[in-house]
PDB file of N, CA and C in Angstrom:
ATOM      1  N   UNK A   1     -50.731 -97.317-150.628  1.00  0.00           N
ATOM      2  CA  UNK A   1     -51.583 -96.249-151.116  1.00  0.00           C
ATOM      3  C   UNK A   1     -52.232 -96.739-152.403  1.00  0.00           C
ATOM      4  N   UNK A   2     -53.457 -96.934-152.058  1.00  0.00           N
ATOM      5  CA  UNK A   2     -53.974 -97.224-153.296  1.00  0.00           C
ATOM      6  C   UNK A   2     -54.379 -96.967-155.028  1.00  0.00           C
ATOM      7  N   UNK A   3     -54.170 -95.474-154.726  1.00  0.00           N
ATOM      8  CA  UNK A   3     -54.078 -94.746-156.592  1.00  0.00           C
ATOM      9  C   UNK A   3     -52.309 -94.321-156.577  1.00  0.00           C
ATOM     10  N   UNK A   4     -51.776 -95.112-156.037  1.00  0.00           N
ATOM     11  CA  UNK A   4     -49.978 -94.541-156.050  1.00  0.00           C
ATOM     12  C   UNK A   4     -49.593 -95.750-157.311  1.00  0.00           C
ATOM     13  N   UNK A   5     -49.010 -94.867-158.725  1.00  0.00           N
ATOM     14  CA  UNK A   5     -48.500 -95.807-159.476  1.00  0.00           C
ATOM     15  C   UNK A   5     -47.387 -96.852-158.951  1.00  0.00           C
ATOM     16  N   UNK A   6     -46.693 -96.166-158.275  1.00  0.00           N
ATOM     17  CA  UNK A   6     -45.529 -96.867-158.116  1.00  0.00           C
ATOM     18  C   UNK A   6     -45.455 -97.829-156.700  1.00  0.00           C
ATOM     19  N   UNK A   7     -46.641 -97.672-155.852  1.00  0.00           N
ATOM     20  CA  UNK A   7     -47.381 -98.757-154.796  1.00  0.00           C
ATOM     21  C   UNK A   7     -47.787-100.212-156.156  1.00  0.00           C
ATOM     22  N   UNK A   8     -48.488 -99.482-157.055  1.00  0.00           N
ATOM     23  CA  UNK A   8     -48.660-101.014-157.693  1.00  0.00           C
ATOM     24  C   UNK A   8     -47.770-101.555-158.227  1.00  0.00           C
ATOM     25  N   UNK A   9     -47.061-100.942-158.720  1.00  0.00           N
ATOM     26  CA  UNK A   9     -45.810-101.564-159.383  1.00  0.00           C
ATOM     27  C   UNK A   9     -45.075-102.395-158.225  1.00  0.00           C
ATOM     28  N   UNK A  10     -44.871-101.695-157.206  1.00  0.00           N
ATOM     29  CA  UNK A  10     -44.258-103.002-156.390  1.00  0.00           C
ATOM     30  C   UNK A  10     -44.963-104.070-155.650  1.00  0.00           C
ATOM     31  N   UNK A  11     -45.990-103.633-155.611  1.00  0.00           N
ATOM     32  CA  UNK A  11     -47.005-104.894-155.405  1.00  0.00           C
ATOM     33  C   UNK A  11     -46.927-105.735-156.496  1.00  0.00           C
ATOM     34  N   UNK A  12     -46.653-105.568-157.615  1.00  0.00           N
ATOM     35  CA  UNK A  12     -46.907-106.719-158.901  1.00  0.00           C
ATOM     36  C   UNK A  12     -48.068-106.239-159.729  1.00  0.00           C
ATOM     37  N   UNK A  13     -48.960-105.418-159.616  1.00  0.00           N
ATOM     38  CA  UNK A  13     -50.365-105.316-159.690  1.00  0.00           C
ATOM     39  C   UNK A  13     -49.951-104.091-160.949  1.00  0.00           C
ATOM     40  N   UNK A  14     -48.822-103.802-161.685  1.00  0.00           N
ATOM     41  CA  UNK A  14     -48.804-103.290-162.860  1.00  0.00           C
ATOM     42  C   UNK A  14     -47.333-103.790-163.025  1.00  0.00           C
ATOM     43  N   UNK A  15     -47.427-104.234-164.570  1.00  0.00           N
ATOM     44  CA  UNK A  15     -46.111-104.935-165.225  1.00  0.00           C
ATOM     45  C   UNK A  15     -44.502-103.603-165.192  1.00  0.00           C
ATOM     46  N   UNK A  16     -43.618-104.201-164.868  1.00  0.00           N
ATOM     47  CA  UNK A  16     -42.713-103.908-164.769  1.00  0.00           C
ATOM     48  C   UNK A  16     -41.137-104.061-165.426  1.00  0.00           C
ATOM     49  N   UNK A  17     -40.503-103.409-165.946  1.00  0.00           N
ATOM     50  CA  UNK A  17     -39.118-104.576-165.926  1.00  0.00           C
ATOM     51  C   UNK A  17     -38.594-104.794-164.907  1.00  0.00           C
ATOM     52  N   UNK A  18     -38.318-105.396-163.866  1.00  0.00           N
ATOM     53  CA  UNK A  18     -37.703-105.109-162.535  1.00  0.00           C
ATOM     54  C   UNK A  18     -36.483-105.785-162.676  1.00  0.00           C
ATOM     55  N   UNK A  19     -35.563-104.929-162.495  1.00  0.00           N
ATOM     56  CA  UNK A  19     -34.146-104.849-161.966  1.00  0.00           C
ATOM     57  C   UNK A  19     -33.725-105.831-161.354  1.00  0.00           C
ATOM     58  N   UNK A  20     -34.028-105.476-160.074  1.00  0.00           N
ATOM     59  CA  UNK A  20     -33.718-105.949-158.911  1.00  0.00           C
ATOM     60  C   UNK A  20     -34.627-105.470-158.058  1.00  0.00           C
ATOM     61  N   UNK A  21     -35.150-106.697-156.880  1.00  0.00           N
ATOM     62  CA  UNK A  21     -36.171-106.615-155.638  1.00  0.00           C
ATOM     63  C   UNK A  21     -35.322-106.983-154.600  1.00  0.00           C
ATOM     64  N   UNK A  22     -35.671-106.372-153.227  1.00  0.00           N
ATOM     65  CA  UNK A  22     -35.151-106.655-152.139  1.00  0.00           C
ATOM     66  C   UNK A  22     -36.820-106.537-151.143  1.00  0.00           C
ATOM     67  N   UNK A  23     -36.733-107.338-150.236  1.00  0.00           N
ATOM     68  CA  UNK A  23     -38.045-107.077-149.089  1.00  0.00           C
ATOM     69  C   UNK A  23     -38.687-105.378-149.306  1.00  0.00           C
ATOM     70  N   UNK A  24     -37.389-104.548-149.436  1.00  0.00           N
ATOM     71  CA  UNK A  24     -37.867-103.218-148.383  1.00  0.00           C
ATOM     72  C   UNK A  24     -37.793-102.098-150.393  1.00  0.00           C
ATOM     73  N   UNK A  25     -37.466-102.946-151.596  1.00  0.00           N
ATOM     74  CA  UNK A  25     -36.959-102.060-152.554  1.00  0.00           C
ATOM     75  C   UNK A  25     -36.962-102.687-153.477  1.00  0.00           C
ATOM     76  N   UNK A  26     -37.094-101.811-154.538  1.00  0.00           N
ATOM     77  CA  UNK A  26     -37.990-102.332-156.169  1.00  0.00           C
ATOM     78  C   UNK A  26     -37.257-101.221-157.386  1.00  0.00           C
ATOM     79  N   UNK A  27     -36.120-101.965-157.749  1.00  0.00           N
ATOM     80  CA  UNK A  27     -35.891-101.256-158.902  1.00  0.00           C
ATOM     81  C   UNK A  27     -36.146-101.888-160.050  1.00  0.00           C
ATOM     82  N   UNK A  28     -36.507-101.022-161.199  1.00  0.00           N
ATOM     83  CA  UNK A  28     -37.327-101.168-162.211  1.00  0.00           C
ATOM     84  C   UNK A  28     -36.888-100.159-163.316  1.00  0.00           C
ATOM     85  N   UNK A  29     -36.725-100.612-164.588  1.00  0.00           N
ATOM     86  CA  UNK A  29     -36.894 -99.579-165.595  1.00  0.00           C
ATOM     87  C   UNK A  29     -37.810 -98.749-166.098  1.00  0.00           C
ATOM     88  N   UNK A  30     -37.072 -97.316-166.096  1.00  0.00           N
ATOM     89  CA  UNK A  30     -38.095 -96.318-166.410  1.00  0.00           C
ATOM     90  C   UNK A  30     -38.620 -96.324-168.018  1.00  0.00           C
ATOM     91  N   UNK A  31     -39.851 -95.847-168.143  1.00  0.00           N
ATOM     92  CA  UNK A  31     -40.487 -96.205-169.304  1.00  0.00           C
ATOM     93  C   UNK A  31     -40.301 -94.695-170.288  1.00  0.00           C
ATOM     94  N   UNK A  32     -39.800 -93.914-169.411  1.00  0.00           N
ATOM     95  CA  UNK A  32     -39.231 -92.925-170.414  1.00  0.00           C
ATOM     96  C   UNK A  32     -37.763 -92.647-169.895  1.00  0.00           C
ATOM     97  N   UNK A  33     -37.022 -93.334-170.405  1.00  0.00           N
ATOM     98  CA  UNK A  33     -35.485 -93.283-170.697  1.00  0.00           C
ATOM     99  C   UNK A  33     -35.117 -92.253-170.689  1.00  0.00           C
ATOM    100  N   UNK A  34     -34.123 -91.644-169.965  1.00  0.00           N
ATOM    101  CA  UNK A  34     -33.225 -90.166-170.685  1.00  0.00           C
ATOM    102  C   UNK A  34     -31.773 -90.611-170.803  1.00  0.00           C
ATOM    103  N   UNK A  35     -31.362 -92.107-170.647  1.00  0.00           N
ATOM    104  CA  UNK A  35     -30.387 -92.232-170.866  1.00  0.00           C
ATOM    105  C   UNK A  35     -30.240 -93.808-171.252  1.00  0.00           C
ATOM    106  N   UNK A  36     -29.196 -94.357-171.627  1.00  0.00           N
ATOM    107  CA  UNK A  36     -29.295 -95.716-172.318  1.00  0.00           C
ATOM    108  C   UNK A  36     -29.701 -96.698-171.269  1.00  0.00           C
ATOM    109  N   UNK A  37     -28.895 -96.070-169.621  1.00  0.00           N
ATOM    110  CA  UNK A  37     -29.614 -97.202-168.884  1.00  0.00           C
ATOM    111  C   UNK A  37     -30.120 -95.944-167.924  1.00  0.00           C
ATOM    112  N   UNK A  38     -31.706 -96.012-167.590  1.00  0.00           N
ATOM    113  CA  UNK A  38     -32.266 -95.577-166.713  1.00  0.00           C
ATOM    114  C   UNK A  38     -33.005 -96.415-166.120  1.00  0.00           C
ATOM    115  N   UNK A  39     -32.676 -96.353-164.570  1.00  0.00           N
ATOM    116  CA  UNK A  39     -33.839 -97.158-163.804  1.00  0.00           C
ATOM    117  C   UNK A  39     -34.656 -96.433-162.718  1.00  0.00           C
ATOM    118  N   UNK A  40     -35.496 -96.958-162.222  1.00  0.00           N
ATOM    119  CA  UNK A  40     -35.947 -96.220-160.935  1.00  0.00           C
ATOM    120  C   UNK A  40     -35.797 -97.100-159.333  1.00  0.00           C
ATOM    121  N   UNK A  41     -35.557 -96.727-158.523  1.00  0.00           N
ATOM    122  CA  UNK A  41     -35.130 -97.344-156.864  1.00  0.00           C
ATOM    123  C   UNK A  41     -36.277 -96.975-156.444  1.00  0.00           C
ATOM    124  N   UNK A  42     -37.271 -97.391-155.992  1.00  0.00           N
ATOM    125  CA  UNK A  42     -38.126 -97.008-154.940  1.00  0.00           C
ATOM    126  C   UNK A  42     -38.412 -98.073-153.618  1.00  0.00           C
ATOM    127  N   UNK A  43     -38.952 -97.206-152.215  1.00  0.00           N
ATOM    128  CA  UNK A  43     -39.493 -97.877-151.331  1.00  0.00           C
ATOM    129  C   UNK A  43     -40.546 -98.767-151.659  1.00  0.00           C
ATOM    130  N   UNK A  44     -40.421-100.342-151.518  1.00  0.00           N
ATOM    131  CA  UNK A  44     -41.926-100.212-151.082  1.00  0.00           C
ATOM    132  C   UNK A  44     -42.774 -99.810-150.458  1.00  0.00           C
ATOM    133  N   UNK A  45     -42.461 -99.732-149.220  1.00  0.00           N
ATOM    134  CA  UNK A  45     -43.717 -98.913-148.625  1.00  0.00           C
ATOM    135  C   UNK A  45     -43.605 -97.467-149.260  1.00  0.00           C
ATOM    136  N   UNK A  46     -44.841 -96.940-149.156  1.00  0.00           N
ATOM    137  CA  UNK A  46     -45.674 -95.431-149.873  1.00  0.00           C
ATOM    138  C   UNK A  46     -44.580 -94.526-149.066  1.00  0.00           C
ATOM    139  N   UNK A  47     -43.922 -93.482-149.546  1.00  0.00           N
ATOM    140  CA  UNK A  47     -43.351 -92.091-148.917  1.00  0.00           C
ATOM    141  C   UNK A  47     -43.118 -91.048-149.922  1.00  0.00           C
ATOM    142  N   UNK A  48     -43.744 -90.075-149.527  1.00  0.00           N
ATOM    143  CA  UNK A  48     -44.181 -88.817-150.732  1.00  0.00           C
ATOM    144  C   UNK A  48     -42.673 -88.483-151.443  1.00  0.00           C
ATOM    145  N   UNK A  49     -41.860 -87.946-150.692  1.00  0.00           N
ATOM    146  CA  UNK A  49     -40.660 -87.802-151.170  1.00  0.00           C
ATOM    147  C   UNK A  49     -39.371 -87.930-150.212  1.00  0.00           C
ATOM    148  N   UNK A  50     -38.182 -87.871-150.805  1.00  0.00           N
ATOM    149  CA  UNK A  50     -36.842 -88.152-150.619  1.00  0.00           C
ATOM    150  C   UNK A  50     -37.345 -87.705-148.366  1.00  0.00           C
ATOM    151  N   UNK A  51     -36.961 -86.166-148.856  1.00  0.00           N
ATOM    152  CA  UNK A  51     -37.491 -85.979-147.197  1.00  0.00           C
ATOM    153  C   UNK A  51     -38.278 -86.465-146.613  1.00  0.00           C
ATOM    154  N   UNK A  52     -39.819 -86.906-146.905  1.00  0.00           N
ATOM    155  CA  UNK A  52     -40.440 -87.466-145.968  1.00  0.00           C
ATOM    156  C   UNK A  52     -39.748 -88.753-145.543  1.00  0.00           C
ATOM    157  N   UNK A  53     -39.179 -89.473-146.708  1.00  0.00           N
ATOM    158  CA  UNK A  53     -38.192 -90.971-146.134  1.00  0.00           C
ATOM    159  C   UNK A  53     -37.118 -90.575-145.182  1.00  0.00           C
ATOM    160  N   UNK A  54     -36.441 -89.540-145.262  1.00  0.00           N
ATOM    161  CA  UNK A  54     -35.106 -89.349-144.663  1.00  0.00           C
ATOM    162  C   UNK A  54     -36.273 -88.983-143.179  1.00  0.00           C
ATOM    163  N   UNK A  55     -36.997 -88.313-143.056  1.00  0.00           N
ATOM    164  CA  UNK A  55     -37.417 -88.386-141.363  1.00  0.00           C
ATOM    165  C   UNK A  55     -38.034 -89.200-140.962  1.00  0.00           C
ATOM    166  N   UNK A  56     -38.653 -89.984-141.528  1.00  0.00           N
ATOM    167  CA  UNK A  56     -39.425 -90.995-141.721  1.00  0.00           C
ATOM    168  C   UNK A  56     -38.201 -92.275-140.736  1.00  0.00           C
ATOM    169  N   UNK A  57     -37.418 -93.109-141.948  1.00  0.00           N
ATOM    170  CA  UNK A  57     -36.848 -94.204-141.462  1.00  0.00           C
ATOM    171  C   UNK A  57     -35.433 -93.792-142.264  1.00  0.00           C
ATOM    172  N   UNK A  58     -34.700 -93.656-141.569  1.00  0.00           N
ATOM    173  CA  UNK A  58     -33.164 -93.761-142.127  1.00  0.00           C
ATOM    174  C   UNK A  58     -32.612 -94.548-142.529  1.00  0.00           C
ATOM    175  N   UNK A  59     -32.612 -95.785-142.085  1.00  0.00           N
ATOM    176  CA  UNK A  59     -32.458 -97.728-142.118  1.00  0.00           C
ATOM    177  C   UNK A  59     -33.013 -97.566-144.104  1.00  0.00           C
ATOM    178  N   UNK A  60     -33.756 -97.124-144.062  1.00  0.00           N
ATOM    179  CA  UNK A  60     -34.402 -97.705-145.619  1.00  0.00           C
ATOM    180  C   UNK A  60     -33.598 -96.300-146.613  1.00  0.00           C
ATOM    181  N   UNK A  61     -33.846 -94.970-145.678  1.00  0.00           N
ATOM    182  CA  UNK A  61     -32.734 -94.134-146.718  1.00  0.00           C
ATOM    183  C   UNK A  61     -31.782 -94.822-147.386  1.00  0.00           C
ATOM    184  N   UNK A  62     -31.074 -95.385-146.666  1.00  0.00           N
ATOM    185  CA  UNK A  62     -29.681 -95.737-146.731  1.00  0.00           C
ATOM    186  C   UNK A  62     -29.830 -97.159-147.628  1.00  0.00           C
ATOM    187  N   UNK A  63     -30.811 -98.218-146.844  1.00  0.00           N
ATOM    188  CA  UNK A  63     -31.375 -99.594-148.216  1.00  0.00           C
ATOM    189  C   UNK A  63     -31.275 -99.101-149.181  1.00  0.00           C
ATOM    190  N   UNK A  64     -32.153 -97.983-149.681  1.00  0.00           N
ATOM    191  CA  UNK A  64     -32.317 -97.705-150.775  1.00  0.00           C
ATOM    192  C   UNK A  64     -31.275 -96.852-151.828  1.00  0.00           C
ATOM    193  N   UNK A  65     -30.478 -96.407-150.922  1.00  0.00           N
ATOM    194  CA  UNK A  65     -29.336 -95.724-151.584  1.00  0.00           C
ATOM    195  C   UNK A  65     -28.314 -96.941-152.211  1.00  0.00           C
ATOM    196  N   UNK A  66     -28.349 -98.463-151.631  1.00  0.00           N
ATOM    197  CA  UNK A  66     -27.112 -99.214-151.367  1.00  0.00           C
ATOM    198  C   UNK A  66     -27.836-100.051-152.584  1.00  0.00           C
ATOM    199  N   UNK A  67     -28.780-100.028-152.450  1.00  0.00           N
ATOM    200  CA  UNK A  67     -29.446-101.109-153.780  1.00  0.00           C
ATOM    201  C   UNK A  67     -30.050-100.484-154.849  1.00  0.00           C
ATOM    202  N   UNK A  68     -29.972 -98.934-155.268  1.00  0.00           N
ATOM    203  CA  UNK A  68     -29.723 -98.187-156.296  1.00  0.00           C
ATOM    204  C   UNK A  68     -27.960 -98.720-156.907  1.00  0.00           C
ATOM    205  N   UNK A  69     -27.439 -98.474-156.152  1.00  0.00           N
ATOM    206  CA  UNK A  69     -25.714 -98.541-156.219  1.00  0.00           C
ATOM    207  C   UNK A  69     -26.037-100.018-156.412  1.00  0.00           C
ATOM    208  N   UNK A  70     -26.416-101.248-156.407  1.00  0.00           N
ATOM    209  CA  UNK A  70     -25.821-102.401-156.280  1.00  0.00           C
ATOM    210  C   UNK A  70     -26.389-102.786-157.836  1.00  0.00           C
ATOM    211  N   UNK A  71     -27.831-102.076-158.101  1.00  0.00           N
ATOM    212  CA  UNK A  71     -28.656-102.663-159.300  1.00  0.00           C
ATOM    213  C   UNK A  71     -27.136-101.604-160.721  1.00  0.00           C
ATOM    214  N   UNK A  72     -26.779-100.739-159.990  1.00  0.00           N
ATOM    215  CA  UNK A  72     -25.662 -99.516-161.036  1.00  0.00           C
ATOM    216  C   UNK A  72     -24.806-100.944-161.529  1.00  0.00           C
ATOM    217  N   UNK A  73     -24.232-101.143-160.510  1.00  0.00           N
ATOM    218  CA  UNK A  73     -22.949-102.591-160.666  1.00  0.00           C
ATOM    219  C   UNK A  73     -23.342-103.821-161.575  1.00  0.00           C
ATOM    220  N   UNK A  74     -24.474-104.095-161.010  1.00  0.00           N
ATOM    221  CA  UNK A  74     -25.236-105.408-161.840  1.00  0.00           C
ATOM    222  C   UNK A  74     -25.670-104.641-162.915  1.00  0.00           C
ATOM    223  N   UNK A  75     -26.054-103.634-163.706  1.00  0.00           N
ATOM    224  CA  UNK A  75     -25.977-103.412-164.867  1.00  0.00           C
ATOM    225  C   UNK A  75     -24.416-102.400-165.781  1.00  0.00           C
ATOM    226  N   UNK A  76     -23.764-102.954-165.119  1.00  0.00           N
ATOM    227  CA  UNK A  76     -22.203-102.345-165.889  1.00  0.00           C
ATOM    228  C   UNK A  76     -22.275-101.015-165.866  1.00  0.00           C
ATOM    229  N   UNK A  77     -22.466-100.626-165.325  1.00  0.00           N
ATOM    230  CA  UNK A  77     -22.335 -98.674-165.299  1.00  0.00           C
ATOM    231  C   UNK A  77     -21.006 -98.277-164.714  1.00  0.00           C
ATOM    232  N   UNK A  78     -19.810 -99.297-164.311  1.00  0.00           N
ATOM    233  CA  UNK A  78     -18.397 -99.089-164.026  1.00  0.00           C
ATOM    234  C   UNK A  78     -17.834 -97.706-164.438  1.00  0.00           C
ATOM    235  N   UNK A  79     -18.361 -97.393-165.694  1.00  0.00           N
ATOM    236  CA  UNK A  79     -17.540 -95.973-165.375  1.00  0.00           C
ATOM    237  C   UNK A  79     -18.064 -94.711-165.224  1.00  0.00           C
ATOM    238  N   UNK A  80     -19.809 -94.850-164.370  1.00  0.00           N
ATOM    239  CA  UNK A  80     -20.455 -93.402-163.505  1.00  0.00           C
ATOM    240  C   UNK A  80     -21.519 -94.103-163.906  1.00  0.00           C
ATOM    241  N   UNK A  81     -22.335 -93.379-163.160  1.00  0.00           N
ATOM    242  CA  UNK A  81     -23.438 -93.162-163.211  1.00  0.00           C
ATOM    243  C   UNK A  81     -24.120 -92.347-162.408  1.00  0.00           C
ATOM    244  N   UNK A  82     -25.321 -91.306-162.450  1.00  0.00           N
ATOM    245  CA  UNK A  82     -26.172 -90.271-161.875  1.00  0.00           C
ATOM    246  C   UNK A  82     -27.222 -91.065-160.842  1.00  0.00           C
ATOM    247  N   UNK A  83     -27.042 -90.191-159.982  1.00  0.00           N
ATOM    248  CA  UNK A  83     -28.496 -91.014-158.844  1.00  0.00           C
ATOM    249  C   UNK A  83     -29.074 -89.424-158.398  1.00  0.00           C
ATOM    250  N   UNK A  84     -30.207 -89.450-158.847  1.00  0.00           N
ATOM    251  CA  UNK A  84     -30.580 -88.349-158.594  1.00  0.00           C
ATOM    252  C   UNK A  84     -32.130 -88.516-157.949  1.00  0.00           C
ATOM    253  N   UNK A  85     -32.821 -87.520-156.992  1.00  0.00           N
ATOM    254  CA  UNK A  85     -33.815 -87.483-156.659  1.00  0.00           C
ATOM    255  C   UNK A  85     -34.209 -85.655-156.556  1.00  0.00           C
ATOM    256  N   UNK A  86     -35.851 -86.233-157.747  1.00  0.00           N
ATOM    257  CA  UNK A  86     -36.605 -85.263-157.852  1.00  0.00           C
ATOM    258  C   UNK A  86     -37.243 -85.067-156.290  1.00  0.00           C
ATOM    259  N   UNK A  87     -37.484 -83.701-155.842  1.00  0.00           N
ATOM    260  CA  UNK A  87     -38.475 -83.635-155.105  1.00  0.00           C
ATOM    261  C   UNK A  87     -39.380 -81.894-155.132  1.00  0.00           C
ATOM    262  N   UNK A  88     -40.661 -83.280-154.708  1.00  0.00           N
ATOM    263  CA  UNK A  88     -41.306 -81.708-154.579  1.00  0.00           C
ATOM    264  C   UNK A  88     -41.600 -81.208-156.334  1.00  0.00           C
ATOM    265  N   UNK A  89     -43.225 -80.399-156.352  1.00  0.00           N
ATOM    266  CA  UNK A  89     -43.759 -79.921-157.456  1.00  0.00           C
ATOM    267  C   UNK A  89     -42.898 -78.934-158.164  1.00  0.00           C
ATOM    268  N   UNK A  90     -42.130 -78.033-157.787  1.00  0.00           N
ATOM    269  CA  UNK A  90     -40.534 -76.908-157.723  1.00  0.00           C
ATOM    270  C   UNK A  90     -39.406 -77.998-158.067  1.00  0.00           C
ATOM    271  N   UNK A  91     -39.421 -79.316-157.858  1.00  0.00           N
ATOM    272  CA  UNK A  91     -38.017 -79.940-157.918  1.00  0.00           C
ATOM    273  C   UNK A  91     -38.112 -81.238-159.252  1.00  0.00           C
ATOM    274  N   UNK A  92     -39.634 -80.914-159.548  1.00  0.00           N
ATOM    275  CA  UNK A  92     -39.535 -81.897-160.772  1.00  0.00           C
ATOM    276  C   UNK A  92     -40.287 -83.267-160.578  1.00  0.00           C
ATOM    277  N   UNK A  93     -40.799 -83.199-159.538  1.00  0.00           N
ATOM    278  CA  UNK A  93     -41.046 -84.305-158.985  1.00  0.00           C
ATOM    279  C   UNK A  93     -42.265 -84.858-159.536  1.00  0.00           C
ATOM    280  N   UNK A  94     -42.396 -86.091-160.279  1.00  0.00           N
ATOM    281  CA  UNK A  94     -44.088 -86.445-161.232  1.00  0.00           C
ATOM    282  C   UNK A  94     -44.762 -87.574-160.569  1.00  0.00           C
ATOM    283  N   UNK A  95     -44.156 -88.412-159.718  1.00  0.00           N
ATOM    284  CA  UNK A  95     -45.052 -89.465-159.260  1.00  0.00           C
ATOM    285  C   UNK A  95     -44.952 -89.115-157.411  1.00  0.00           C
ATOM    286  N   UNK A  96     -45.909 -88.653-157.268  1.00  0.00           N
ATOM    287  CA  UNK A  96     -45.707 -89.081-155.629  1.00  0.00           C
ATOM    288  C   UNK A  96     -45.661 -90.428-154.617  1.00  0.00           C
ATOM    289  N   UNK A  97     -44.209 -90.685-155.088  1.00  0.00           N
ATOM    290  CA  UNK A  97     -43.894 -91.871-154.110  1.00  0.00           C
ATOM    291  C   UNK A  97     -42.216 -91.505-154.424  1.00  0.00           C
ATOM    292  N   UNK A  98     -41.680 -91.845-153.289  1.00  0.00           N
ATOM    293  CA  UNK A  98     -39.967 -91.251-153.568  1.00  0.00           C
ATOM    294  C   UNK A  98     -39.457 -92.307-154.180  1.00  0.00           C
ATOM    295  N   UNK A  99     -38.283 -91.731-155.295  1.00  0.00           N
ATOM    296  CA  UNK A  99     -37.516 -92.574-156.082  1.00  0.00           C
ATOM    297  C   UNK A  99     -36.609 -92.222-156.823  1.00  0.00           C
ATOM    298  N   UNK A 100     -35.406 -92.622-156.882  1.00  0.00           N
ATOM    299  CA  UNK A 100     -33.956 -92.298-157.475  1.00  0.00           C
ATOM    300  C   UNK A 100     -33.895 -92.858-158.501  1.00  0.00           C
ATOM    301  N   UNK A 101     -33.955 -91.803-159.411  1.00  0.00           N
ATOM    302  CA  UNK A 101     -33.153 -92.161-160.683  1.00  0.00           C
ATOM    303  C   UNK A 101     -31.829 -92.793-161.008  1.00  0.00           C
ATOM    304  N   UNK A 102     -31.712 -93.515-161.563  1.00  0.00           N
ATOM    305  CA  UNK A 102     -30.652 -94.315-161.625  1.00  0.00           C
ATOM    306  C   UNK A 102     -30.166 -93.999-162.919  1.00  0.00           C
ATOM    307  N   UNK A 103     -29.175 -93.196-163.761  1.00  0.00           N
ATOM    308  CA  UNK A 103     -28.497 -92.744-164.905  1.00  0.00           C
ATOM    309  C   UNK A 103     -27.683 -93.658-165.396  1.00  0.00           C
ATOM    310  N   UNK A 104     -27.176 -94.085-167.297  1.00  0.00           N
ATOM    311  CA  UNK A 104     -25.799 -93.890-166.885  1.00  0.00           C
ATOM    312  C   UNK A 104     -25.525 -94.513-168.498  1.00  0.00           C
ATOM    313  N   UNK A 105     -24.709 -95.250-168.842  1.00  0.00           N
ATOM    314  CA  UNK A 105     -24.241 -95.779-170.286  1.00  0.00           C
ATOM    315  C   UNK A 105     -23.840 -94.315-170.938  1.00  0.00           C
ATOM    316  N   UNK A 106     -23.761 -93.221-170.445  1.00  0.00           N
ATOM    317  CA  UNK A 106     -22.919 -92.019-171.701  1.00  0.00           C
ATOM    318  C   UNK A 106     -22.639 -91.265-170.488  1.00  0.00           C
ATOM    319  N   UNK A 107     -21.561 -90.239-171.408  1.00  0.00           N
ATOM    320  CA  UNK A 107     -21.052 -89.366-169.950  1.00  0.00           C
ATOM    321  C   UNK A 107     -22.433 -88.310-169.675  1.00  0.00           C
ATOM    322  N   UNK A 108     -22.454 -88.259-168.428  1.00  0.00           N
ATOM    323  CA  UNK A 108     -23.363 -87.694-167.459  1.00  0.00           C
ATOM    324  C   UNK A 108     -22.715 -86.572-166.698  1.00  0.00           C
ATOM    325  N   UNK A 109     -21.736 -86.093-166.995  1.00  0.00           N
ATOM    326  CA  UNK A 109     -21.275 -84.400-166.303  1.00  0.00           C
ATOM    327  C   UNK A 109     -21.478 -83.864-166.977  1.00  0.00           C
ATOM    328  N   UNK A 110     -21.285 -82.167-166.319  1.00  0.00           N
ATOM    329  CA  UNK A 110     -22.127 -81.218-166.968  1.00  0.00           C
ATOM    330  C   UNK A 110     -20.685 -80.586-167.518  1.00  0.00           C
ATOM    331  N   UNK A 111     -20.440 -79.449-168.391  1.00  0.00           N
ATOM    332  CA  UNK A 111     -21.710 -79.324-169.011  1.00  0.00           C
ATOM    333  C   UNK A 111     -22.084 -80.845-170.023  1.00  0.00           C
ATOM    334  N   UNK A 112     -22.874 -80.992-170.913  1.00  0.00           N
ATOM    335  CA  UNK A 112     -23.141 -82.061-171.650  1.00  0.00           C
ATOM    336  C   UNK A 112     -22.223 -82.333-172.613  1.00  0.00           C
ATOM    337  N   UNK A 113     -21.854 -83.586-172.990  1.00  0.00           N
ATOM    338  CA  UNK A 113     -21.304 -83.957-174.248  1.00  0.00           C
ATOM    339  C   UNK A 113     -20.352 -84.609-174.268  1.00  0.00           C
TER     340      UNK A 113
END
C-alpha cells in the first residue's frame, strides 16, 4: 500500500530501528515509547487490523505472534512483558496496518506502579 507508513518502513523506504526481520515480519522501535522497551511487530504485507489478519492468513497470525515473543527474549524482557493490539478507530488504533505492541523493562500490571 502505497501511503501506508508502516508498508514503507518495511520496505526500507523510511529509516527504522529494526529489531528483528523475518521474510513475512518487521519489528522495529516505536518512536514514541510508553515504556523503556517498546517495539512494534508488524506484517509485511499491508492488513488493516489484528482481525482482518486473523481471517485473512492464520500461518502469519501466529508468525507474528512468535516473533513479537522471540524479538521480547532477544531484548531481556525475562521478567514480562505486554503484547498488545490496538484495533479499530474505538480501539485506539493510529496507523492502519496491524501491529503489536511490544511492552516491557517496568512492571506492566494493572493497577500501575
Amino acid at each position: 500500500m502505497s501511503d501506508c507508513l508502516f508498508c514503507a518502513i518495511a520496505a526500507g523506504d523510511i529509516p527504522a530501528t529494526i529489531v528483528k526481520r523475518t521474510d513475512s515480519v518487521v519489528v522495529f522501535a516505536d518512536i514514541n515509547a510508553q515504556a523503556p522497551v517498546h517495539v512494534l511487530a508488524i506484517p509485511v504485507a499491508h492488513y488493516d487490523t489484528i482481525a482482518d489478519l486473523v481471517q485473512a492468513d492464520p500461518r502469519l497470525t501466529a508468525e507474528l505472534l512468535a516473533v513479537a515473543t522471540q524479538a521480547a527474549d532477544e531484548l531481556g524482557l525475562d521478567e514480562g512483558y505486554r503484547v498488545v493490539f490496538n484495533t479499530g478507530k474505538n480501539g485506539g488504533q493510529t496507523v492502519g496496518h496491524v501491529h503489536a505492541h511490544v511492552l516491557g523493562g517496568r512492571h506492566m500490571g494493572w493497577p500501575p506502579g
